[in-house]
N, C-alpha and C. Protein backbone atom coordinates (compact mmCIF):
# COMPACT_ATOMS: atom_id res chain seq x y z
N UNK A 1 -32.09 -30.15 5.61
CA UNK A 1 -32.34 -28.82 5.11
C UNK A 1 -31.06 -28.28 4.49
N UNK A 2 -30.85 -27.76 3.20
CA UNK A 2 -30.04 -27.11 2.80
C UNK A 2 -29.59 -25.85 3.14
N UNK A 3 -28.22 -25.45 2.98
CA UNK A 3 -27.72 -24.32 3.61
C UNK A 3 -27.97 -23.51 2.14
N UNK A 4 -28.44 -22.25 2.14
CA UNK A 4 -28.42 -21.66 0.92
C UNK A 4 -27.44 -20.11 1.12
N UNK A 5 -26.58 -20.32 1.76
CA UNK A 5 -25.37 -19.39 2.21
C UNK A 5 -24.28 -19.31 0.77
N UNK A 6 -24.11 -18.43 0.04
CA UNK A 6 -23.42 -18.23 -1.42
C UNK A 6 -21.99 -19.00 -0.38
N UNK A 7 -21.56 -20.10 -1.51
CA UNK A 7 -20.54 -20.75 -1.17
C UNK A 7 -18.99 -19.49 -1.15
N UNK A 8 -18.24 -20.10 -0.02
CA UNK A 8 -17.17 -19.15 -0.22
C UNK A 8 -15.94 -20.46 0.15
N UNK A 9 -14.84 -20.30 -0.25
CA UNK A 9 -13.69 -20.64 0.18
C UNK A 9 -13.20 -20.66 1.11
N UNK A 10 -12.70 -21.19 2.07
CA UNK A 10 -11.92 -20.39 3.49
C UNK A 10 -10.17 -20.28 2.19
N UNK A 11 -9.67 -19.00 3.31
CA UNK A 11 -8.66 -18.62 2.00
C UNK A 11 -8.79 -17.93 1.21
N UNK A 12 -10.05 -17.06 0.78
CA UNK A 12 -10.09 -16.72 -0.54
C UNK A 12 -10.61 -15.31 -0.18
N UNK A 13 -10.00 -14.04 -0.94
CA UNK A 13 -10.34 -12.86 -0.79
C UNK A 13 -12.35 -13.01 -0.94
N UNK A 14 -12.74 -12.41 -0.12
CA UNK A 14 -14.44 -12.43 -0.06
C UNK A 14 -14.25 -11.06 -0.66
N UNK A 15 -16.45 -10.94 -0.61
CA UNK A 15 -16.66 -9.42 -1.45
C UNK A 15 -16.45 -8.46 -0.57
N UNK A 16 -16.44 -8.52 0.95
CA UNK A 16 -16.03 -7.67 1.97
C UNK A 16 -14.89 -7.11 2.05
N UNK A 17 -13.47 -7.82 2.39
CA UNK A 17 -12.73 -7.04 2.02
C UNK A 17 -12.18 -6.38 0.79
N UNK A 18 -12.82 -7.18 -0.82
CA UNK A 18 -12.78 -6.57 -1.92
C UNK A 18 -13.56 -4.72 -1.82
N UNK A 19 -14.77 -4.53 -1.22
CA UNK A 19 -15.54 -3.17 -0.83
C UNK A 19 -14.77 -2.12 0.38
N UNK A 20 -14.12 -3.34 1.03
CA UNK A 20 -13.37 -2.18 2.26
C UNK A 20 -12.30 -1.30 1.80
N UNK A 21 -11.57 -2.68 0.89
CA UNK A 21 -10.28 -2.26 -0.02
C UNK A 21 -10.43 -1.14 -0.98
N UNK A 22 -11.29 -0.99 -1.71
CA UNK A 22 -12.04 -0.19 -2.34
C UNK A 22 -12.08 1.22 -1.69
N UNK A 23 -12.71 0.93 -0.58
CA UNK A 23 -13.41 2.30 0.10
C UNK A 23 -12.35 2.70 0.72
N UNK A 24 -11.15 1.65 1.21
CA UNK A 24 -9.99 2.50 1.57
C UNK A 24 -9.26 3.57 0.53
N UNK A 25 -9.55 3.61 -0.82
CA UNK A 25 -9.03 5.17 -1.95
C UNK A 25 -9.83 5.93 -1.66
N UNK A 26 -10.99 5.89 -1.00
CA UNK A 26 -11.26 7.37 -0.42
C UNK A 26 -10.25 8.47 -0.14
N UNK A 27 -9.86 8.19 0.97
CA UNK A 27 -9.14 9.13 1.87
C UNK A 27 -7.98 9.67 0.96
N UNK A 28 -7.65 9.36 0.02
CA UNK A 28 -6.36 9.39 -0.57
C UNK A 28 -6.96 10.47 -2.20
N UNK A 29 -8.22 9.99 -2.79
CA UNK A 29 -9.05 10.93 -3.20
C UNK A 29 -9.40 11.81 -2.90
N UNK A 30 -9.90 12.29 -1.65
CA UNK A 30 -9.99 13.37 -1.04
C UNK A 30 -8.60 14.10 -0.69
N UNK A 31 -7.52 13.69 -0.16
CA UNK A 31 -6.63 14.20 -0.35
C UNK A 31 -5.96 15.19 -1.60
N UNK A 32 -6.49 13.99 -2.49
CA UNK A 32 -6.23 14.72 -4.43
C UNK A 32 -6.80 16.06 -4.43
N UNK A 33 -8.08 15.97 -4.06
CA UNK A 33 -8.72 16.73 -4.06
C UNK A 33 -8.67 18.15 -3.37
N UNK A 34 -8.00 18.02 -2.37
CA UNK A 34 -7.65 19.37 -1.46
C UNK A 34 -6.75 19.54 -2.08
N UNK A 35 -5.78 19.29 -3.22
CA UNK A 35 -4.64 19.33 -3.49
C UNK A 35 -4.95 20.46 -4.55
N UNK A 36 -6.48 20.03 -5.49
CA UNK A 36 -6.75 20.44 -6.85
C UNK A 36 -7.56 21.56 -6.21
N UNK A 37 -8.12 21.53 -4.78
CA UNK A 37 -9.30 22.90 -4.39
C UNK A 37 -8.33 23.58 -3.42
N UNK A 38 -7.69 23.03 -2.87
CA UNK A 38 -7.26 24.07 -1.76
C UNK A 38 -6.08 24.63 -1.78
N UNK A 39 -5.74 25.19 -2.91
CA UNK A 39 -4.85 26.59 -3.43
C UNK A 39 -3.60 26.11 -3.00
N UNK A 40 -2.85 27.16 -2.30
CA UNK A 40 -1.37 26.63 -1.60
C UNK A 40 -1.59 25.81 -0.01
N UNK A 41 -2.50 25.24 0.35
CA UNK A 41 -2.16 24.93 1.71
C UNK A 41 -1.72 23.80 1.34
N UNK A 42 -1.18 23.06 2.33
CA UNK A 42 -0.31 21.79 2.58
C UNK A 42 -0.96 20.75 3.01
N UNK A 43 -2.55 21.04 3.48
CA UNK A 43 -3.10 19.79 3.82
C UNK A 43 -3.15 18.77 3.33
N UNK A 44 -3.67 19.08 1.93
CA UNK A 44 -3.72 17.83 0.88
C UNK A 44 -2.48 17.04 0.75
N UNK A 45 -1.33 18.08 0.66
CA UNK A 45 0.14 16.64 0.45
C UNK A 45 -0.14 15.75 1.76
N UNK A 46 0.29 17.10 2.79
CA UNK A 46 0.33 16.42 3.79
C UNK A 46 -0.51 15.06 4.35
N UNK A 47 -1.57 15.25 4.18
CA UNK A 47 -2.32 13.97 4.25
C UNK A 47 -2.45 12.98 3.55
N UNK A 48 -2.35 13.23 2.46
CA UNK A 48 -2.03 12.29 1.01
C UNK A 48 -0.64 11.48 1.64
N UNK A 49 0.39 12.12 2.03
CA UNK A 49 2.02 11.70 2.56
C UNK A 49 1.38 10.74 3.92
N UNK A 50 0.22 11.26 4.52
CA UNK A 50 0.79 10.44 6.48
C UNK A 50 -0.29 8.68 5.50
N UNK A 51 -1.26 9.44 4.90
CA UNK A 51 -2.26 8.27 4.49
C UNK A 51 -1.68 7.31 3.68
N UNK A 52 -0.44 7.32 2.70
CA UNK A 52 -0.09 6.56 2.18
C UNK A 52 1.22 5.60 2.79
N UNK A 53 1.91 6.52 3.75
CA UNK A 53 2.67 5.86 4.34
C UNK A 53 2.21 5.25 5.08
N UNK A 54 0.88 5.18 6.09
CA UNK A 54 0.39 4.38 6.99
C UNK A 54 -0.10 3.25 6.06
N UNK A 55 -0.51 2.94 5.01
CA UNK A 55 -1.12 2.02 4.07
C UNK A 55 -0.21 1.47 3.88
N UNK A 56 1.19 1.82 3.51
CA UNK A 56 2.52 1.03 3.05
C UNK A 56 3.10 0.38 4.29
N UNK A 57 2.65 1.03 5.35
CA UNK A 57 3.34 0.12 6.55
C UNK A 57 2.54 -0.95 7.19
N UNK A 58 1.17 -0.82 6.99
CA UNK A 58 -0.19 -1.83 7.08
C UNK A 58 -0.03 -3.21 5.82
N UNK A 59 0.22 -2.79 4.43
CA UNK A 59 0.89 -3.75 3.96
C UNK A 59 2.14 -4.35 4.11
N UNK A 60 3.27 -4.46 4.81
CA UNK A 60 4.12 -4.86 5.56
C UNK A 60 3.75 -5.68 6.71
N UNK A 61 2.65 -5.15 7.26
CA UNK A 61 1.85 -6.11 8.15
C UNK A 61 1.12 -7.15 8.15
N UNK A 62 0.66 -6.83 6.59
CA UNK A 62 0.22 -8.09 6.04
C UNK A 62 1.45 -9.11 5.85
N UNK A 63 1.90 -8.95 5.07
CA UNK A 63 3.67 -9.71 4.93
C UNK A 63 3.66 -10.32 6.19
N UNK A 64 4.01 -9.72 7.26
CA UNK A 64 4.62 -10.00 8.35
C UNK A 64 3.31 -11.37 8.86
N UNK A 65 2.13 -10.98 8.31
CA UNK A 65 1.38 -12.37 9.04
C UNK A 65 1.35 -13.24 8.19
N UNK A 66 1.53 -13.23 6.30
CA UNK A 66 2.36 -14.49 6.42
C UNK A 66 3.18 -15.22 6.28
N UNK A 67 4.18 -14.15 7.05
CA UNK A 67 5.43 -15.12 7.11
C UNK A 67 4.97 -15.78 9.06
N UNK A 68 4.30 -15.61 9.43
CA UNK A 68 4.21 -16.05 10.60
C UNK A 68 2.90 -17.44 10.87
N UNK A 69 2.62 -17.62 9.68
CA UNK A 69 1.68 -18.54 8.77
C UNK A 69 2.77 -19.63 8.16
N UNK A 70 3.83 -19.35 8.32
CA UNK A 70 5.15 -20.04 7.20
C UNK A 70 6.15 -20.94 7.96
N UNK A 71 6.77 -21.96 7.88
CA UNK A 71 7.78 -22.53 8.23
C UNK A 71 8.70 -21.37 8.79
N UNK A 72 10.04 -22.36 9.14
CA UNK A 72 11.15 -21.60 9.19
C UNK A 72 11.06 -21.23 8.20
N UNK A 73 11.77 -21.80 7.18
CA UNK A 73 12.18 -21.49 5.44
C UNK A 73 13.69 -22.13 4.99
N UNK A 74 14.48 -23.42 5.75
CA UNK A 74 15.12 -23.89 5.96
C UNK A 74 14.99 -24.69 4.61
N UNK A 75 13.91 -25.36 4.06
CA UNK A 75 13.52 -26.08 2.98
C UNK A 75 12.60 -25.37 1.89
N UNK A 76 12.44 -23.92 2.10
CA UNK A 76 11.18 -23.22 1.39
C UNK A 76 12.19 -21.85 0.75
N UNK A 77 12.36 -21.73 -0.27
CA UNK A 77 12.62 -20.54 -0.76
C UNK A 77 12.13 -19.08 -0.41
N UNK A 78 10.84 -19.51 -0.01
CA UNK A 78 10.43 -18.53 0.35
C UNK A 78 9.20 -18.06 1.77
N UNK A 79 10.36 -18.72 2.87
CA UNK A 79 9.92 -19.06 4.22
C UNK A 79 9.85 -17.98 5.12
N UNK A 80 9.89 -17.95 5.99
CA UNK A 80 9.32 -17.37 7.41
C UNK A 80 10.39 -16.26 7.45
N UNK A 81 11.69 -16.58 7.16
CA UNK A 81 12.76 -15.55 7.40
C UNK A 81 12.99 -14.39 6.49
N UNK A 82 12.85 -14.76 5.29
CA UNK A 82 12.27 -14.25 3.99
C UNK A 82 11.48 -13.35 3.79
N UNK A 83 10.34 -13.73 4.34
CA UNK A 83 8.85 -13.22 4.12
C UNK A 83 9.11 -11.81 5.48
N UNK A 84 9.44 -12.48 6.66
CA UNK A 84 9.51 -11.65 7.61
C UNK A 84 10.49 -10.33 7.24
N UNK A 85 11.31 -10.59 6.66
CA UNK A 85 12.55 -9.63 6.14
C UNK A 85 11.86 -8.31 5.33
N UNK A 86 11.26 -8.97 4.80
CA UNK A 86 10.44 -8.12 3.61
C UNK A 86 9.55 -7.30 4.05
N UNK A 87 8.74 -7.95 5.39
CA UNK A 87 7.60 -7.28 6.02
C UNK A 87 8.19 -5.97 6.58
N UNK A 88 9.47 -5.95 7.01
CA UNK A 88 9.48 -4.83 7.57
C UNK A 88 10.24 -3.45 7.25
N UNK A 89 10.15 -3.54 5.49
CA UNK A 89 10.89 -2.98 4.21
C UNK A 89 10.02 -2.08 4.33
N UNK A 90 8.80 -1.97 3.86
CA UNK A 90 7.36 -0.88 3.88
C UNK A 90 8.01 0.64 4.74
N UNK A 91 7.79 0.02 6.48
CA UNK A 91 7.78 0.50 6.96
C UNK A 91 9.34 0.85 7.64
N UNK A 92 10.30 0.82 7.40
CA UNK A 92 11.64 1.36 7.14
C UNK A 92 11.77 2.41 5.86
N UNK A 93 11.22 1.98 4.59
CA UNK A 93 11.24 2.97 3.50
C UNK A 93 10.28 4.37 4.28
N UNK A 94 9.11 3.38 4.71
CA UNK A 94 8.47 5.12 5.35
C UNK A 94 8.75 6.12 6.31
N UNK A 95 9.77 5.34 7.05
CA UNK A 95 10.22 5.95 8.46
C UNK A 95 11.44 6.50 7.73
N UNK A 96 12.33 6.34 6.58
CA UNK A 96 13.31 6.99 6.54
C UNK A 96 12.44 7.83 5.50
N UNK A 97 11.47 8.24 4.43
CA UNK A 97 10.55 8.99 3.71
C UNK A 97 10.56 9.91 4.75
N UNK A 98 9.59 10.20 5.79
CA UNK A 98 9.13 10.51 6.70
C UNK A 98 10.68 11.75 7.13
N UNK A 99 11.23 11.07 7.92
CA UNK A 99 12.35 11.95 8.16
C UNK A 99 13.04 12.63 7.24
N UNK A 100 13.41 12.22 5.93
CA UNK A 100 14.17 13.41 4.64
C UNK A 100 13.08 14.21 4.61
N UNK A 101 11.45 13.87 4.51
CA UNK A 101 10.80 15.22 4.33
C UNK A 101 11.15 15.96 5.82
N UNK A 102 10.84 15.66 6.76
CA UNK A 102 11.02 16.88 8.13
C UNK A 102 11.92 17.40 8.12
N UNK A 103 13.29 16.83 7.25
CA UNK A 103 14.97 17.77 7.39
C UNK A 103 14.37 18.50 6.36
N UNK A 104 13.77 18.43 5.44
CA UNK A 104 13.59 19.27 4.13
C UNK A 104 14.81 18.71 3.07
N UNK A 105 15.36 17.46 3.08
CA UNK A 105 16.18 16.86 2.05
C UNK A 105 15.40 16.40 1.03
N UNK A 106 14.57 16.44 0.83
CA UNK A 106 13.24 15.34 0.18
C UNK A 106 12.25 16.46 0.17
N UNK A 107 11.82 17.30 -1.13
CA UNK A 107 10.45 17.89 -1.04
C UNK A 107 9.48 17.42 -1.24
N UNK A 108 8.47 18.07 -0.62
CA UNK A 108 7.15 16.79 -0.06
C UNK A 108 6.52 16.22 -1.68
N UNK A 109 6.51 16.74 -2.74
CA UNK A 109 6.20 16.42 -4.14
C UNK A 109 7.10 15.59 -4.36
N UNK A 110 8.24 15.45 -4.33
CA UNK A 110 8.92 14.36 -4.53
C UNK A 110 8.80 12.90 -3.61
N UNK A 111 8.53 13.47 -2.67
CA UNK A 111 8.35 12.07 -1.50
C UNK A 111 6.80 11.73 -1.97
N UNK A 112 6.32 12.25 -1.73
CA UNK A 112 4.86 11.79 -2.85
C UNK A 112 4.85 11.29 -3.88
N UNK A 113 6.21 11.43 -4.70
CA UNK A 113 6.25 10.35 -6.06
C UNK A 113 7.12 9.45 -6.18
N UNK A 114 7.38 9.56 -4.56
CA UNK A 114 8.70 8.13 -4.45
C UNK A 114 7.59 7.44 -3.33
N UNK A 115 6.91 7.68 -2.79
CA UNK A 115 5.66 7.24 -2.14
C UNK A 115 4.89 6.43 -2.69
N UNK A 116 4.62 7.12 -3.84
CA UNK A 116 3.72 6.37 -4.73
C UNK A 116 4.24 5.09 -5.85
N UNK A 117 5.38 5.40 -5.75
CA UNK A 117 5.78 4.44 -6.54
C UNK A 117 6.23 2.89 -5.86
N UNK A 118 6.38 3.00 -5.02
CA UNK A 118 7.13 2.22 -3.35
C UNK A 118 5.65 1.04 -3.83
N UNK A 119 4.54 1.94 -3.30
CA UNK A 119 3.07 1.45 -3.22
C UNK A 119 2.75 0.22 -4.70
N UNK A 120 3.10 0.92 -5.75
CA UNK A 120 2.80 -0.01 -6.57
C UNK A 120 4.33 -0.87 -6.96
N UNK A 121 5.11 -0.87 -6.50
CA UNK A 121 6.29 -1.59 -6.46
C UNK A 121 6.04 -2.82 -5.54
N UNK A 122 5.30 -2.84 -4.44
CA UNK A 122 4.98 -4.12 -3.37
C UNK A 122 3.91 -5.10 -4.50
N UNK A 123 3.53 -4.70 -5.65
CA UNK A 123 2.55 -5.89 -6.27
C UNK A 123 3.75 -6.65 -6.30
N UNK A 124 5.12 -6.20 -6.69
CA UNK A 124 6.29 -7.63 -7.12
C UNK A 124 6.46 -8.75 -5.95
N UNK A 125 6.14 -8.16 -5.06
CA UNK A 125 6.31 -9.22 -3.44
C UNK A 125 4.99 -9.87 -3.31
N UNK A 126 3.96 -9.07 -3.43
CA UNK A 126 2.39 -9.62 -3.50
C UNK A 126 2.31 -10.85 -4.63
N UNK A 127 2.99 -10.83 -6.01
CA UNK A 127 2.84 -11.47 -6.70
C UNK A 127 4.01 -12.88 -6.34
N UNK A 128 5.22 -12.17 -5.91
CA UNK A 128 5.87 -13.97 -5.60
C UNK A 128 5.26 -14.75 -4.28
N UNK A 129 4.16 -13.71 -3.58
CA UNK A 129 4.03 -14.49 -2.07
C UNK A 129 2.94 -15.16 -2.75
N UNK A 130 1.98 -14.58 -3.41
CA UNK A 130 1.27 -15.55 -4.40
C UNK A 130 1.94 -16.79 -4.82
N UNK A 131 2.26 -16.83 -5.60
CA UNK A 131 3.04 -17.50 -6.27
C UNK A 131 3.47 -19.06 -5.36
N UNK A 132 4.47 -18.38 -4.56
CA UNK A 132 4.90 -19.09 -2.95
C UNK A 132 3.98 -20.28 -2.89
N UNK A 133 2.25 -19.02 -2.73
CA UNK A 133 1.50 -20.48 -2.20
C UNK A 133 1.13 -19.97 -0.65
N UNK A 134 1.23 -18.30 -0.85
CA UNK A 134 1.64 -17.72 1.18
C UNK A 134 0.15 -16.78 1.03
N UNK A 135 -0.22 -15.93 -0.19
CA UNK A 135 -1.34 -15.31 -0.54
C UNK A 135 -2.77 -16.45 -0.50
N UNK A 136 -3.81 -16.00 0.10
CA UNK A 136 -5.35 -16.44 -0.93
C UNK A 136 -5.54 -15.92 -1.94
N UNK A 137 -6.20 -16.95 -2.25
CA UNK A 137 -6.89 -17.07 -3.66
C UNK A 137 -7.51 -16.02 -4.25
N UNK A 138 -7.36 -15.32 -4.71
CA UNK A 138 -7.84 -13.80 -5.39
C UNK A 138 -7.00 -12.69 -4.90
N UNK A 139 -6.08 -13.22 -4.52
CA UNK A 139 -5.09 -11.99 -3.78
C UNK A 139 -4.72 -10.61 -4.69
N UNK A 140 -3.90 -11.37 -6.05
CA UNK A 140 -4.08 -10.12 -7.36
C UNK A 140 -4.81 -9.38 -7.36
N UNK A 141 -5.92 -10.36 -7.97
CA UNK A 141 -7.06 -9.39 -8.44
C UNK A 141 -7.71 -8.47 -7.18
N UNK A 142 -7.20 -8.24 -5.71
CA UNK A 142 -7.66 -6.85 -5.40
C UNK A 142 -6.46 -6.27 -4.73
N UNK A 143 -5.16 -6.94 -4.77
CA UNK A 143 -4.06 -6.23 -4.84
C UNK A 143 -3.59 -4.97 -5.71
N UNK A 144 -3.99 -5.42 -6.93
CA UNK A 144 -3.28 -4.88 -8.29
C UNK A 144 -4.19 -3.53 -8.74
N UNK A 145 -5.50 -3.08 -8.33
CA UNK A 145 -5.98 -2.08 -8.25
C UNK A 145 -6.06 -1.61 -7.17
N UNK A 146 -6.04 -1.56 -6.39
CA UNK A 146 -5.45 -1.03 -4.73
C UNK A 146 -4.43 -0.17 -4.90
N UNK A 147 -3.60 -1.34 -5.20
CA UNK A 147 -1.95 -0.56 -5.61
C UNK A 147 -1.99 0.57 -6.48
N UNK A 148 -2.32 -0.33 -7.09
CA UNK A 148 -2.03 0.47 -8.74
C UNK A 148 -3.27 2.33 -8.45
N UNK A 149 -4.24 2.14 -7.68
CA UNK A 149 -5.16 3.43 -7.31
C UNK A 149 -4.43 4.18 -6.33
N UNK A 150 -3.88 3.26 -4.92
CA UNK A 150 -3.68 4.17 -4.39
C UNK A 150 -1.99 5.12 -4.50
N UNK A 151 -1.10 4.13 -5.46
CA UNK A 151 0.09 4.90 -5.82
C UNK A 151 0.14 5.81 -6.64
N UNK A 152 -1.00 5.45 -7.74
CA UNK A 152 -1.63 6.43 -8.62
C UNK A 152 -1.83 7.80 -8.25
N UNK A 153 -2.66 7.43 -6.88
CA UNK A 153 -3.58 8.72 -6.70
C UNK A 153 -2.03 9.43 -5.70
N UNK A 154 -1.71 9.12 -4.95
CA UNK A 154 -0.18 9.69 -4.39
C UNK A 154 0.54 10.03 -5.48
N UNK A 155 0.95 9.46 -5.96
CA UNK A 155 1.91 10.17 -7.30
C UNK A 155 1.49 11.08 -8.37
N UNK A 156 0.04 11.45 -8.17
CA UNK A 156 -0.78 12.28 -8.54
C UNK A 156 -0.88 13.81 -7.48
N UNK A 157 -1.27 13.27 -6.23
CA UNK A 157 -0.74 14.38 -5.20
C UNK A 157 0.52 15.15 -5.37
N UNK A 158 1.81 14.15 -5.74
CA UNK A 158 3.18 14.41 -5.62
C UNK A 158 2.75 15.80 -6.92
N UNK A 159 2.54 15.22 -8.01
CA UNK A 159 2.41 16.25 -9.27
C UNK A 159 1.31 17.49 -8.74
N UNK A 160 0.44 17.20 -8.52
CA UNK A 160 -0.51 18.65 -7.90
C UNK A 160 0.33 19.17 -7.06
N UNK A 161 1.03 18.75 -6.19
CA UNK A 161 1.57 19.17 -5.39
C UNK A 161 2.78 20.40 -5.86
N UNK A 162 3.81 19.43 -7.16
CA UNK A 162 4.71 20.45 -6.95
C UNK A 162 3.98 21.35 -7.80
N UNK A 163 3.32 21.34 -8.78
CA UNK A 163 2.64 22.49 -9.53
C UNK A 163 2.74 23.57 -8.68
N UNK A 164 1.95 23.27 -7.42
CA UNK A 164 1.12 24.35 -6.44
C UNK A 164 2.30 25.24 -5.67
N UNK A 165 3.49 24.21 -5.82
CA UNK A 165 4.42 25.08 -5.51
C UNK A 165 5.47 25.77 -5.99
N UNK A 166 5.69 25.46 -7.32
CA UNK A 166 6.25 25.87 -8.37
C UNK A 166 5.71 27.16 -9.21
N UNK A 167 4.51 27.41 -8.99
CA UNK A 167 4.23 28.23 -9.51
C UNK A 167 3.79 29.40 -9.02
């Protein structure tokens, strides 16, 4: 009897997490959105700021599993020590983000457009771990609109943002 199960890859981005990935710019849309409806309050940065930094430190996590998928890196350019190094860049940029906004050194519109830019700056690591041979197979193609949406839509907050307070 034949299996009539749509063939998939092991390794290879499926349509599931392509739809989750997706549905994860929600929250970050809605954020926009309180930004463009809800006058001067702070919710919208604010949440736009905790939602994108938790996403930038979740991709770091990705990193971090595979460099733990990886050799040492003794013979690999781009091995275990490497990969691991990198994983935990995300979430150092956000933890020191995080703190210049609470001193007030960093206004939250600006950390929103250094936020957002951070976000679509990780396709350059996404694309050499590709590359590597450390990514599956379709990794780009739902990396690169992810990124590219959800730094978008943050660096979009950052601009609603300072409007709302600038003026």
């Amino acid at each position: 009897m034949a299996d009539h199960a749509p063939a998939h890859r092991p390794g290879a981005v499926g349509e599931t997490p392509l739809i989750l990935g997706y549905a994860g710019l929600l929250p970050q849309i809605a954020a926009v959105a309180t930004c463009v409806f809800g006058g001067s309050s702070d919710i919208g940065p604010m949440f736009a700021f905790g939602y994108a930094t938790l996403i930038l430190s979740f991709l770091g996590g990705i990193w971090w599993g595979f460099a733990m998928r990886t050799g040492d890196g003794h013979a690999v350019s781009w091995g275990q020590g490497r990969i691991a190094s990198l994983a935990v860049m995300p979430s150092l940029f956000s933890a020191g983000l995080i703190l210049l906004s609470i001193g007030h050194v960093v206004a939250m519109h600006w950390a929103l457009v250094l936020l957002g830019s951070a976000v679509i700056t990780t396709l350059l690591v996404d694309r050499r771990l590709r590359d590597a041979g450390h990514a599956p197979e379709g990794w780009m193609a739902l990396r690169i609109p992810l990124s590219v949406g959800l730094g978008g839509l943050t660096i979009l907050a950052g601009v609603l943002c300072g409007i709302t307070t600038t003026s």
